[in-house]
C-alpha atoms as a PDB file:
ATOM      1  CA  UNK A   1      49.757  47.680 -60.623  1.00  0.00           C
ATOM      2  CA  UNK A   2      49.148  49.319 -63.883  1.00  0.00           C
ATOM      3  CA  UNK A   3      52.775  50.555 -64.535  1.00  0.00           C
ATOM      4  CA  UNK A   4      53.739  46.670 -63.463  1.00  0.00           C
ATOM      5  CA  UNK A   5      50.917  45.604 -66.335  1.00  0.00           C
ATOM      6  CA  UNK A   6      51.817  48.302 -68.864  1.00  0.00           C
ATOM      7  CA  UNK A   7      55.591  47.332 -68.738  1.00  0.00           C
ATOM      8  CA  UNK A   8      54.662  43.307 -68.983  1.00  0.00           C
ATOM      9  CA  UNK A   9      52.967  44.069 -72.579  1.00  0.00           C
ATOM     10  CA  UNK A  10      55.538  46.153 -73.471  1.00  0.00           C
ATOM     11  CA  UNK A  11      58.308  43.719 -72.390  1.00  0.00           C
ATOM     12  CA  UNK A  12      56.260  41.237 -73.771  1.00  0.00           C
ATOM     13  CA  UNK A  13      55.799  43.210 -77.083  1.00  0.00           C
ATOM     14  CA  UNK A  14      59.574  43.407 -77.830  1.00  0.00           C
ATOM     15  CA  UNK A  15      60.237  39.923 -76.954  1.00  0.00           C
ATOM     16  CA  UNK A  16      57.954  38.756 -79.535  1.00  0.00           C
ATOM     17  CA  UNK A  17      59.040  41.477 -82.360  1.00  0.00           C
ATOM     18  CA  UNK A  18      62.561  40.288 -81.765  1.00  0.00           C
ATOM     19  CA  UNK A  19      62.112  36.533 -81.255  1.00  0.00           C
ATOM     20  CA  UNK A  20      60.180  36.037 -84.393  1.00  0.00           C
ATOM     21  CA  UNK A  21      61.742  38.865 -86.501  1.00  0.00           C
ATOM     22  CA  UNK A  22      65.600  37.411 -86.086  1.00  0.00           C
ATOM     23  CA  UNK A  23      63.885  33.831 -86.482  1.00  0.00           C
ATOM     24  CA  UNK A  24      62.406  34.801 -89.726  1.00  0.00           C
ATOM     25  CA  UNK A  25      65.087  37.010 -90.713  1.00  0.00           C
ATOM     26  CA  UNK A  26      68.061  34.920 -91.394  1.00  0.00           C
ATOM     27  CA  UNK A  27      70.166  32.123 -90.435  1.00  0.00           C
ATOM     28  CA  UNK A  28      72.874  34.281 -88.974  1.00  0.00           C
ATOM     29  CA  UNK A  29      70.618  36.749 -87.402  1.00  0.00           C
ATOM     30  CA  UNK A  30      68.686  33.051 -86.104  1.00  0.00           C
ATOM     31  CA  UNK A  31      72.297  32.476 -84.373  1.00  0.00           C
ATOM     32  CA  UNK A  32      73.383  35.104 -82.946  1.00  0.00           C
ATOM     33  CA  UNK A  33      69.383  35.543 -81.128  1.00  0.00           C
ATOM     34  CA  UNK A  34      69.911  32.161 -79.605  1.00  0.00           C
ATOM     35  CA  UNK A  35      73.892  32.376 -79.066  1.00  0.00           C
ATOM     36  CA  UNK A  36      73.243  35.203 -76.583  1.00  0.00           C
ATOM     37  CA  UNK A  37      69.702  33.534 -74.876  1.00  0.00           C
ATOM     38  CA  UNK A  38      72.141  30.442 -73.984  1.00  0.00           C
ATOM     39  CA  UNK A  39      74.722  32.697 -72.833  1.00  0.00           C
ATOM     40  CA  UNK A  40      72.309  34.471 -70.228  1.00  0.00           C
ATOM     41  CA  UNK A  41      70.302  31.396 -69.483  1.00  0.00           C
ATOM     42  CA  UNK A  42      73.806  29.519 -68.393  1.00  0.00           C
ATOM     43  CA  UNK A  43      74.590  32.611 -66.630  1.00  0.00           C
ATOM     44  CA  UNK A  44      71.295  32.881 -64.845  1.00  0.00           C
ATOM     45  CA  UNK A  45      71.119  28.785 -64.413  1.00  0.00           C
ATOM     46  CA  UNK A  46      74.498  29.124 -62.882  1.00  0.00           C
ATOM     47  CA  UNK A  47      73.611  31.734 -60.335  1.00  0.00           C
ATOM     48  CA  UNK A  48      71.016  29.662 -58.980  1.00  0.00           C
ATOM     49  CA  UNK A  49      73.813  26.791 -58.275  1.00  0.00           C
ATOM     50  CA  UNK A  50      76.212  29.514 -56.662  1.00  0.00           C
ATOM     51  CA  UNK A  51      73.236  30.046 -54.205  1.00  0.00           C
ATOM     52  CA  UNK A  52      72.945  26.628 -53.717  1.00  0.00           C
ATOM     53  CA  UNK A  53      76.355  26.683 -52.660  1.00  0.00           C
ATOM     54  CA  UNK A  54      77.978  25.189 -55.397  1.00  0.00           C
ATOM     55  CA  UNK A  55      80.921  26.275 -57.701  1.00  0.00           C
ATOM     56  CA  UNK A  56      79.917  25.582 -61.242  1.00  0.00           C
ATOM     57  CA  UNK A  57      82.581  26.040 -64.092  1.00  0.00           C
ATOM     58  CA  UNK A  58      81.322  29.310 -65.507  1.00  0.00           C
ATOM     59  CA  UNK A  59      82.979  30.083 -68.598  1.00  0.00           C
ATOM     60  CA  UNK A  60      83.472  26.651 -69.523  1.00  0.00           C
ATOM     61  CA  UNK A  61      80.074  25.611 -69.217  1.00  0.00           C
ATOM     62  CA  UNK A  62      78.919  28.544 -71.363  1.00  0.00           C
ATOM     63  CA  UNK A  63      81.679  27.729 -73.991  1.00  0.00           C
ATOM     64  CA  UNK A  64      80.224  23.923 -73.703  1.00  0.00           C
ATOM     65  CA  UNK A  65      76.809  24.961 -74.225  1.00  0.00           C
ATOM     66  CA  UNK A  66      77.923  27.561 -77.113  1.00  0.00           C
ATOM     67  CA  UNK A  67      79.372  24.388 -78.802  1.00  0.00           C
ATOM     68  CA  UNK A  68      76.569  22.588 -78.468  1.00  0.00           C
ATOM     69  CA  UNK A  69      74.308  25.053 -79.851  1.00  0.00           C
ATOM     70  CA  UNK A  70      76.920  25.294 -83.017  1.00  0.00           C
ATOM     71  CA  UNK A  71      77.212  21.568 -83.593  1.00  0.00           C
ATOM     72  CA  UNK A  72      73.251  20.859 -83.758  1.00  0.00           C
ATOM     73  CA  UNK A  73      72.964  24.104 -86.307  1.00  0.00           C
ATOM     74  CA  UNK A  74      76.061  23.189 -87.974  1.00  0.00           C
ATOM     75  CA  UNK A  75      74.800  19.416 -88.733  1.00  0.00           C
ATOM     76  CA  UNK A  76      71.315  20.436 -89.148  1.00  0.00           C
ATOM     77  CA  UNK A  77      72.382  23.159 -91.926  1.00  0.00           C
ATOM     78  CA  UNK A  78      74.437  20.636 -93.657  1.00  0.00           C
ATOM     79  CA  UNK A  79      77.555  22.631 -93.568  1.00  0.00           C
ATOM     80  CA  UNK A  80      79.133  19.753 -91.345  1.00  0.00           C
ATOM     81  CA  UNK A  81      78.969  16.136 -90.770  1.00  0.00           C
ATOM     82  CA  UNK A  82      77.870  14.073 -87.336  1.00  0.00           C
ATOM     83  CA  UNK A  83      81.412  13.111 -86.650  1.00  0.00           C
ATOM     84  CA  UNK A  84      81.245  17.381 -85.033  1.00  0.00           C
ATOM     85  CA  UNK A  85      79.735  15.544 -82.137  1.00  0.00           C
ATOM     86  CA  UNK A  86      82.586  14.262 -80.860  1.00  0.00           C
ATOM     87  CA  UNK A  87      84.457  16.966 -79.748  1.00  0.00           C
ATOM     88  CA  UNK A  88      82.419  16.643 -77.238  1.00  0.00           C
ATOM     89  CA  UNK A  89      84.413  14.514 -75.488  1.00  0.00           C
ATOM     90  CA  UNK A  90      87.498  17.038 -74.912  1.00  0.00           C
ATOM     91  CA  UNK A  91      85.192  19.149 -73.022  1.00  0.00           C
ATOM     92  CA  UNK A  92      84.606  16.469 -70.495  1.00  0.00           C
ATOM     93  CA  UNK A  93      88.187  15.740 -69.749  1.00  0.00           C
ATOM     94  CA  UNK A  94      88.385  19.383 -69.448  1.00  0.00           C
ATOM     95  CA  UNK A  95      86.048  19.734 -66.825  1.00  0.00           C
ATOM     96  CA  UNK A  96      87.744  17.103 -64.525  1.00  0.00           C
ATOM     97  CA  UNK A  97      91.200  18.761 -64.922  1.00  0.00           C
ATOM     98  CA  UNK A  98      90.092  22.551 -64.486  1.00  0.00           C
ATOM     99  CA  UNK A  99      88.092  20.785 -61.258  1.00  0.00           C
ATOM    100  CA  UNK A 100      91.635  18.913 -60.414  1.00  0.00           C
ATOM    101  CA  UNK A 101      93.056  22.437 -60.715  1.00  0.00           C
ATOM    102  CA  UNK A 102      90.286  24.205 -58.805  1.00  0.00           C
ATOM    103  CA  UNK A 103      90.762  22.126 -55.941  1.00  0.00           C
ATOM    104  CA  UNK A 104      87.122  22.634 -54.987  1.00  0.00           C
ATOM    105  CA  UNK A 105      85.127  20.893 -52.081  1.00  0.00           C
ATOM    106  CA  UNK A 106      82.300  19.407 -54.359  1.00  0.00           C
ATOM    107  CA  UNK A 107      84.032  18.769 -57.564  1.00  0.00           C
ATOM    108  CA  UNK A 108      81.165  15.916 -58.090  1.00  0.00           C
ATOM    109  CA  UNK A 109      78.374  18.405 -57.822  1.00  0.00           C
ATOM    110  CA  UNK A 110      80.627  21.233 -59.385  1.00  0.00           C
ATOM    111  CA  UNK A 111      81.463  18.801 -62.452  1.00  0.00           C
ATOM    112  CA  UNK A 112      77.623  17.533 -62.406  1.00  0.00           C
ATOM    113  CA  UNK A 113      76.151  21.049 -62.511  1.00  0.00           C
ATOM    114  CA  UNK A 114      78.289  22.553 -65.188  1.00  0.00           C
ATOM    115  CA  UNK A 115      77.446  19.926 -67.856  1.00  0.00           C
ATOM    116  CA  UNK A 116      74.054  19.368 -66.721  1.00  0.00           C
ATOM    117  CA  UNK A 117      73.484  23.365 -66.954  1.00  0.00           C
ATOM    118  CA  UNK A 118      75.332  23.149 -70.820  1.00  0.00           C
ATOM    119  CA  UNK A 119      72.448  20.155 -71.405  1.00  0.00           C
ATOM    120  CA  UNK A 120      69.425  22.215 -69.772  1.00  0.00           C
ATOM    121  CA  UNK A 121      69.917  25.048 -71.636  1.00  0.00           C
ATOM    122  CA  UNK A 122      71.822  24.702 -74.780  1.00  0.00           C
ATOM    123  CA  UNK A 123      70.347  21.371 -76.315  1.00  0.00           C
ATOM    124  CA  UNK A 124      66.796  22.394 -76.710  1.00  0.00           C
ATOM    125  CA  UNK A 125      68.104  25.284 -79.099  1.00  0.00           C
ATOM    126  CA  UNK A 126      70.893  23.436 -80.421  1.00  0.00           C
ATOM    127  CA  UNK A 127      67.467  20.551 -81.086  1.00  0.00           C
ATOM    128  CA  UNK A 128      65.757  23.727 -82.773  1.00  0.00           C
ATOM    129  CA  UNK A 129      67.829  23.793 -85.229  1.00  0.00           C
ATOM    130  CA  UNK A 130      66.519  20.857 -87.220  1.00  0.00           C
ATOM    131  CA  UNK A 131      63.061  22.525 -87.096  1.00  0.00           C
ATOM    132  CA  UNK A 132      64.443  25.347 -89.142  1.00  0.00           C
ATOM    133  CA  UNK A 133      66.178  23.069 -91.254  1.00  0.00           C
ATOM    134  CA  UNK A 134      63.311  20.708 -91.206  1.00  0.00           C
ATOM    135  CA  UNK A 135      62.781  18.060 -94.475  1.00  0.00           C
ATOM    136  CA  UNK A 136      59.472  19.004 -95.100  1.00  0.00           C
ATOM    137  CA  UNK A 137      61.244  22.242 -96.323  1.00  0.00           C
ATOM    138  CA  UNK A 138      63.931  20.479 -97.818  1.00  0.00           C
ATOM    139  CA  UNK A 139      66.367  21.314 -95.522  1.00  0.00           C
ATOM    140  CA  UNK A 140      66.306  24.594 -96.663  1.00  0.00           C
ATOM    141  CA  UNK A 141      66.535  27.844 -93.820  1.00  0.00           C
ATOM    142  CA  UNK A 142      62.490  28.314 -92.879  1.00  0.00           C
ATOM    143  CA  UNK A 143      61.487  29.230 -89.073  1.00  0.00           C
ATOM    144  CA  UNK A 144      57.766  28.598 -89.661  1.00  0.00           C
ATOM    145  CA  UNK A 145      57.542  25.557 -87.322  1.00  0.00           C
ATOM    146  CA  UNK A 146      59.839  27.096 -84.721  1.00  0.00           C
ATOM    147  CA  UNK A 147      57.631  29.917 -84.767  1.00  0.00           C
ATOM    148  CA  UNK A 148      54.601  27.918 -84.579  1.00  0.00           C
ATOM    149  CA  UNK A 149      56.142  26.056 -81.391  1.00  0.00           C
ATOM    150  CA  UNK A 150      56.520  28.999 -79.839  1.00  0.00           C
ATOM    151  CA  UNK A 151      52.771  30.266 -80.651  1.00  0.00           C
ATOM    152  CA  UNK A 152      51.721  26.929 -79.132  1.00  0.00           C
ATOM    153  CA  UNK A 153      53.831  27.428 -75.688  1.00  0.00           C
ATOM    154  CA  UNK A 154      52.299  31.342 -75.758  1.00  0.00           C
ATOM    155  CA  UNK A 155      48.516  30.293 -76.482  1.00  0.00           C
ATOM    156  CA  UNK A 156      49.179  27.062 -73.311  1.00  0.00           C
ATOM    157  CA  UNK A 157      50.666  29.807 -70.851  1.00  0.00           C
ATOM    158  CA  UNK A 158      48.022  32.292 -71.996  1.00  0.00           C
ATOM    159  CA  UNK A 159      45.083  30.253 -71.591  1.00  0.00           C
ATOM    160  CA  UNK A 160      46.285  28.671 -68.482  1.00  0.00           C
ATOM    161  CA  UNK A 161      46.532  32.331 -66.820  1.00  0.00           C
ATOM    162  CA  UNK A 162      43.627  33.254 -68.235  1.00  0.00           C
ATOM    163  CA  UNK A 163      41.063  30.286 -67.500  1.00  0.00           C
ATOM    164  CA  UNK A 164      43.089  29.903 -64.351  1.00  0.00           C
ATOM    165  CA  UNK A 165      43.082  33.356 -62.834  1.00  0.00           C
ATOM    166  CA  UNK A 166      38.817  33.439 -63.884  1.00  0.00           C
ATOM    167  CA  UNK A 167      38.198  30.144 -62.203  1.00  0.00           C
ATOM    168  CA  UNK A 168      41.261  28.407 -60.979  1.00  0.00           C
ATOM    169  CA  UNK A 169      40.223  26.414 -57.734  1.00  0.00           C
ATOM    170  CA  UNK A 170      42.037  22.779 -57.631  1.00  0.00           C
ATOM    171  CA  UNK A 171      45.965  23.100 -57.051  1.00  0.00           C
ATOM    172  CA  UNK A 172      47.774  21.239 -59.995  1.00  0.00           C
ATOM    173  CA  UNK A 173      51.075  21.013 -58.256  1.00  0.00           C
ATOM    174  CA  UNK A 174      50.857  23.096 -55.221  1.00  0.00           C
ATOM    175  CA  UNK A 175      54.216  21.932 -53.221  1.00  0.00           C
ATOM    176  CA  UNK A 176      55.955  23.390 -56.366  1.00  0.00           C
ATOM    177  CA  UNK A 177      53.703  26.267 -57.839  1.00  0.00           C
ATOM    178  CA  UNK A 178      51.177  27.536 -55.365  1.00  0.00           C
ATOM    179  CA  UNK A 179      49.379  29.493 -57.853  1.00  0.00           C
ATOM    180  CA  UNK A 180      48.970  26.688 -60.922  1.00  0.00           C
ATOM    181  CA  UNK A 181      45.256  24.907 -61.255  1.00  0.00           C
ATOM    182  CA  UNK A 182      43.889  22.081 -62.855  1.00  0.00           C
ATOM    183  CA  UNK A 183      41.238  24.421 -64.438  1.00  0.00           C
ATOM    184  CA  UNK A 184      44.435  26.457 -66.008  1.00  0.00           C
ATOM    185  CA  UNK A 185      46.176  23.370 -66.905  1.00  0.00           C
ATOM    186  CA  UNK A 186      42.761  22.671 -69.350  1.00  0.00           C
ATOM    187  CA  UNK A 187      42.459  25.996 -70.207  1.00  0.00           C
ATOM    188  CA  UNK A 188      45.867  26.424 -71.646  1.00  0.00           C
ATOM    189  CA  UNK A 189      45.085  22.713 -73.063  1.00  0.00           C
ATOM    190  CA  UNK A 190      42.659  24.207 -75.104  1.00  0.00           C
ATOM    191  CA  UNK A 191      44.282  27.046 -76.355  1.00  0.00           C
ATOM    192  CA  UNK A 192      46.698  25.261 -77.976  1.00  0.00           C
ATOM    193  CA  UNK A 193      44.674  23.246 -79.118  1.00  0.00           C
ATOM    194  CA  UNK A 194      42.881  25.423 -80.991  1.00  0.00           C
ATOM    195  CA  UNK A 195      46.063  27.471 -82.143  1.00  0.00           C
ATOM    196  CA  UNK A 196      47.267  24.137 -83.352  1.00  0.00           C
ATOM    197  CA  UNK A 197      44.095  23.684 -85.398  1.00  0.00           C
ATOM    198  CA  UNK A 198      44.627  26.919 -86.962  1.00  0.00           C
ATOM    199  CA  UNK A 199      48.512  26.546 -87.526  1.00  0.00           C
ATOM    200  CA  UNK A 200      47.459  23.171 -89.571  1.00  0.00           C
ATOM    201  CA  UNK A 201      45.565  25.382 -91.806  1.00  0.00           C
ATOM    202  CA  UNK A 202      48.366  27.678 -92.811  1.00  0.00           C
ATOM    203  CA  UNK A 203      51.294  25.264 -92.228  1.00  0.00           C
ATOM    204  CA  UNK A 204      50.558  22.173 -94.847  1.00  0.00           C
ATOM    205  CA  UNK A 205      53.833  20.454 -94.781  1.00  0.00           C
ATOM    206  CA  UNK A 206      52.625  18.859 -91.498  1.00  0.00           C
ATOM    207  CA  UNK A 207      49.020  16.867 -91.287  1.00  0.00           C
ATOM    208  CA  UNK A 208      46.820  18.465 -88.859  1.00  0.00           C
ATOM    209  CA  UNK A 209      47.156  15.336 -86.507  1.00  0.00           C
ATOM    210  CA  UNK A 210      51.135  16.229 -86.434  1.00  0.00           C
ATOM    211  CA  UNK A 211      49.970  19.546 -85.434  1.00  0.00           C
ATOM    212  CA  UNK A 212      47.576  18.634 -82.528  1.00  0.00           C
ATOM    213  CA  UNK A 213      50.130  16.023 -81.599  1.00  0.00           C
ATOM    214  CA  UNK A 214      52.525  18.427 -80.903  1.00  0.00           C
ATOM    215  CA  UNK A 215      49.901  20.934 -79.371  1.00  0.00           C
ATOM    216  CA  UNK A 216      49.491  17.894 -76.304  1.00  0.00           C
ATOM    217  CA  UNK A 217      53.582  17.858 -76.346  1.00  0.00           C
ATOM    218  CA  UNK A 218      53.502  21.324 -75.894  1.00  0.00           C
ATOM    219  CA  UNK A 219      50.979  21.702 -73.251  1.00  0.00           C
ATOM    220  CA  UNK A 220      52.572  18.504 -70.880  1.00  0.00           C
ATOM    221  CA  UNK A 221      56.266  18.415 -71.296  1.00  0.00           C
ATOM    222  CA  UNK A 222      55.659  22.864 -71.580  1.00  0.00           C
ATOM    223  CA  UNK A 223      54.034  22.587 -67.950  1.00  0.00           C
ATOM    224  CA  UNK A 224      56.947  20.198 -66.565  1.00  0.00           C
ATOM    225  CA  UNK A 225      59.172  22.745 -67.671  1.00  0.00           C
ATOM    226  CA  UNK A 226      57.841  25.837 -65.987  1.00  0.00           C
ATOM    227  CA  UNK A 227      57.457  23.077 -62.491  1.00  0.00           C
ATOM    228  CA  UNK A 228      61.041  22.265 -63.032  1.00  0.00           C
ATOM    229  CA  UNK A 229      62.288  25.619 -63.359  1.00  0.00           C
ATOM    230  CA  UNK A 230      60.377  26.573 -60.531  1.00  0.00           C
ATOM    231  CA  UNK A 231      61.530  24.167 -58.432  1.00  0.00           C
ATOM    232  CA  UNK A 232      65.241  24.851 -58.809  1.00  0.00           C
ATOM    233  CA  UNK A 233      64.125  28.529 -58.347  1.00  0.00           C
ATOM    234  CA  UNK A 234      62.125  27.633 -55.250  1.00  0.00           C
ATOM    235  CA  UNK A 235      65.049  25.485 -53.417  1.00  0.00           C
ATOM    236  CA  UNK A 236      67.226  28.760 -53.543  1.00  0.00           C
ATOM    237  CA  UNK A 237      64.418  30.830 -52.537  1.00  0.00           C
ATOM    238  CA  UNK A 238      64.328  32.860 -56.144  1.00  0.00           C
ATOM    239  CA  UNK A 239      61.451  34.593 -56.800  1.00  0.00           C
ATOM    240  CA  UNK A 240      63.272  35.067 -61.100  1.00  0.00           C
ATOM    241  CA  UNK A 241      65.657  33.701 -62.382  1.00  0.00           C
ATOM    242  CA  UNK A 242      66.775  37.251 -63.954  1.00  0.00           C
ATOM    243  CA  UNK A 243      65.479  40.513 -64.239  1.00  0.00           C
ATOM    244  CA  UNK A 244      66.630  40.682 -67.723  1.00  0.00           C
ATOM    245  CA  UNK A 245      62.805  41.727 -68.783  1.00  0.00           C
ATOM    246  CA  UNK A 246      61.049  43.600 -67.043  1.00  0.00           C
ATOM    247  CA  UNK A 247      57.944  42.868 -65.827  1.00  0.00           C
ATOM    248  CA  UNK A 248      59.131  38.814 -67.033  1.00  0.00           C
ATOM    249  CA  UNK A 249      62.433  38.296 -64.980  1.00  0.00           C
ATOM    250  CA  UNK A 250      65.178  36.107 -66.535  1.00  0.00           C
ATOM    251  CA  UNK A 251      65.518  34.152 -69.820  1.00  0.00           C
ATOM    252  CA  UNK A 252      64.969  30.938 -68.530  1.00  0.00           C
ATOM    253  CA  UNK A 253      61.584  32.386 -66.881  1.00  0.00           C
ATOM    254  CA  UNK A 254      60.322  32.731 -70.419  1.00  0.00           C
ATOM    255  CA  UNK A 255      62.229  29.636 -72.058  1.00  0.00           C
ATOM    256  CA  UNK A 256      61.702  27.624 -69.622  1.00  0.00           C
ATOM    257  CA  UNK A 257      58.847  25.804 -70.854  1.00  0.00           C
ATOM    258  CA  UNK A 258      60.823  25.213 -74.469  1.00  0.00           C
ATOM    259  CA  UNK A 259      63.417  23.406 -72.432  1.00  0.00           C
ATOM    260  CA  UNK A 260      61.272  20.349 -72.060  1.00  0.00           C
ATOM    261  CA  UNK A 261      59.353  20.638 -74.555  1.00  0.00           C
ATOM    262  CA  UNK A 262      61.856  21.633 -77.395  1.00  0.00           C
ATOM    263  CA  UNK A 263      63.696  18.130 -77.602  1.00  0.00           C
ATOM    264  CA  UNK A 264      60.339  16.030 -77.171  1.00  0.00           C
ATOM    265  CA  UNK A 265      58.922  17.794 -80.073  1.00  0.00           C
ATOM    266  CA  UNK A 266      62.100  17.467 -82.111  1.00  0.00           C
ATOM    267  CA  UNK A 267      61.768  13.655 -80.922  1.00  0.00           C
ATOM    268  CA  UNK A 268      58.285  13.376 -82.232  1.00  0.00           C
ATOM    269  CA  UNK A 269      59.455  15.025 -85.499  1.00  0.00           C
ATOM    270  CA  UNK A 270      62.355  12.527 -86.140  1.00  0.00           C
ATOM    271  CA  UNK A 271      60.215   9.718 -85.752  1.00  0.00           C
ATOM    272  CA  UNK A 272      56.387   9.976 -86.338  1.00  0.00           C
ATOM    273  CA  UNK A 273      56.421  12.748 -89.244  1.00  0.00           C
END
């Protein structure tokens, strides 16, 4: 039990150095962090199809969700137009004829998974990209909301295992996540809040109402994340999605709350700030 505990905070340590060091680092290094976390998560979301007995397009799907990732950074840098977005129209033909060519017996599902897998997993960090190259910045390279996002989703999941392990009694979604409460989901509710209070006092560009907005984004689209991911996990009887970090499992085990909440917030961004 303590190893197990000792090699979560280290795990958990690294993650954090890494996340927020390429993030703050550089555009490039801000790539090539998120280029490989969709290539794992696709590979990980794709071996949870195979056990549901399903024959996803791999490599394609990874090279759809790679170009996804590019166009949203590409248009949110400024470095290319809109009209990007619709090469994404060759990749759909493509699909159908490598499935002609595969001669599969679910090339509906096959087809179905492989883009929806590309959408999952590499939208939310292609939709990231606009924080970093948010207006309030003028559009100029700063990961300070990003990081704050992710601060939020840490201080939710914290407080929710913290408030709910102490007094966690009333299951919040049990058929899905036997170990969730109500009492967690407040706790974590109040974390964030309170981390978004503080964010609003170093982070200016955004009105502390923006900030506790996206705190209650966070904390409900964050928690329909980790359900969802759970549930595909559960109906394949996975425990992790990886075991890519120890102590943590797979990428999408620690993402997998940014996957829902990511595009909301980016929604919320576009049209209330």
């Amino acid at each position: 039990m303590k190893n197990n505990f000792l090699q979560r905070v280290a795990t958990s340590a690294v993650f954090v150095v890494v996340l927020i060091g390429s993030s703050i680092l550089d555009p490039a290094t801000f790539v090539l962090l998120f280029a490989a976390i969709i290539i794992i998560g696709l590979i990980e979301f794709y071996k949870i199809t195979v056990k549901g007995e399903l024959k996803p397009q791999i490599i394609t799907g990874i090279a759809f969700g790679l170009f996804i990732f590019a166009s949203n950074f590409l248009v949110a840098s400024n470095m290319l137009s809109n009209e990007i977005f619709a090469f994404y129209i060759p990749f759909f033909s493509l699909f159908m004829v490598i499935e002609l060519l595969r001669n599969t017996e679910n090339p509906f599902a096959n087809i179905s998974f492989t883009i929806f897998g590309a959408l999952y997993v590499a939208l939310p960090f292609g939709l990231i990209s606009y924080l970093v190259y948010s207006p309030i910045f003028n559009a100029e390279y700063n990961a300070s909301v990003l990081i704050a996002l992710f601060v939020l989703i840490w201080a939710s999941d914290s407080g929710a295992y913290l408030i709910g392990s102490l007094i966690g009694k009333h299951k919040l979604f049990e058929r899905i996540s036997p170990k969730k409460t109500w009492e967690g989901f407040i706790g974590g509710a109040l974390f964030a809040l309170i981390a978004a209070y503080i964010i609003s006092l170093y982070i200016k560009e955004l009105h502390m109402v923006h900030w506790l907005n996206i705190a209650l984004i966070t904390i409900v689209f964050g928690t329909f994340g980790d359900l969802f991911e759970s549930l595909l996990k559960r109906k394949v009887n996975l425990k992790d999605s990886g075991n890519i970090l120890p102590g943590h499992g797979g990428i999408l085990d620690r993402f997998d709350s940014l996957l829902l909440a990511a595009p909301v917030v980016f929604f919320y961004l576009q049209i209330f700030s």
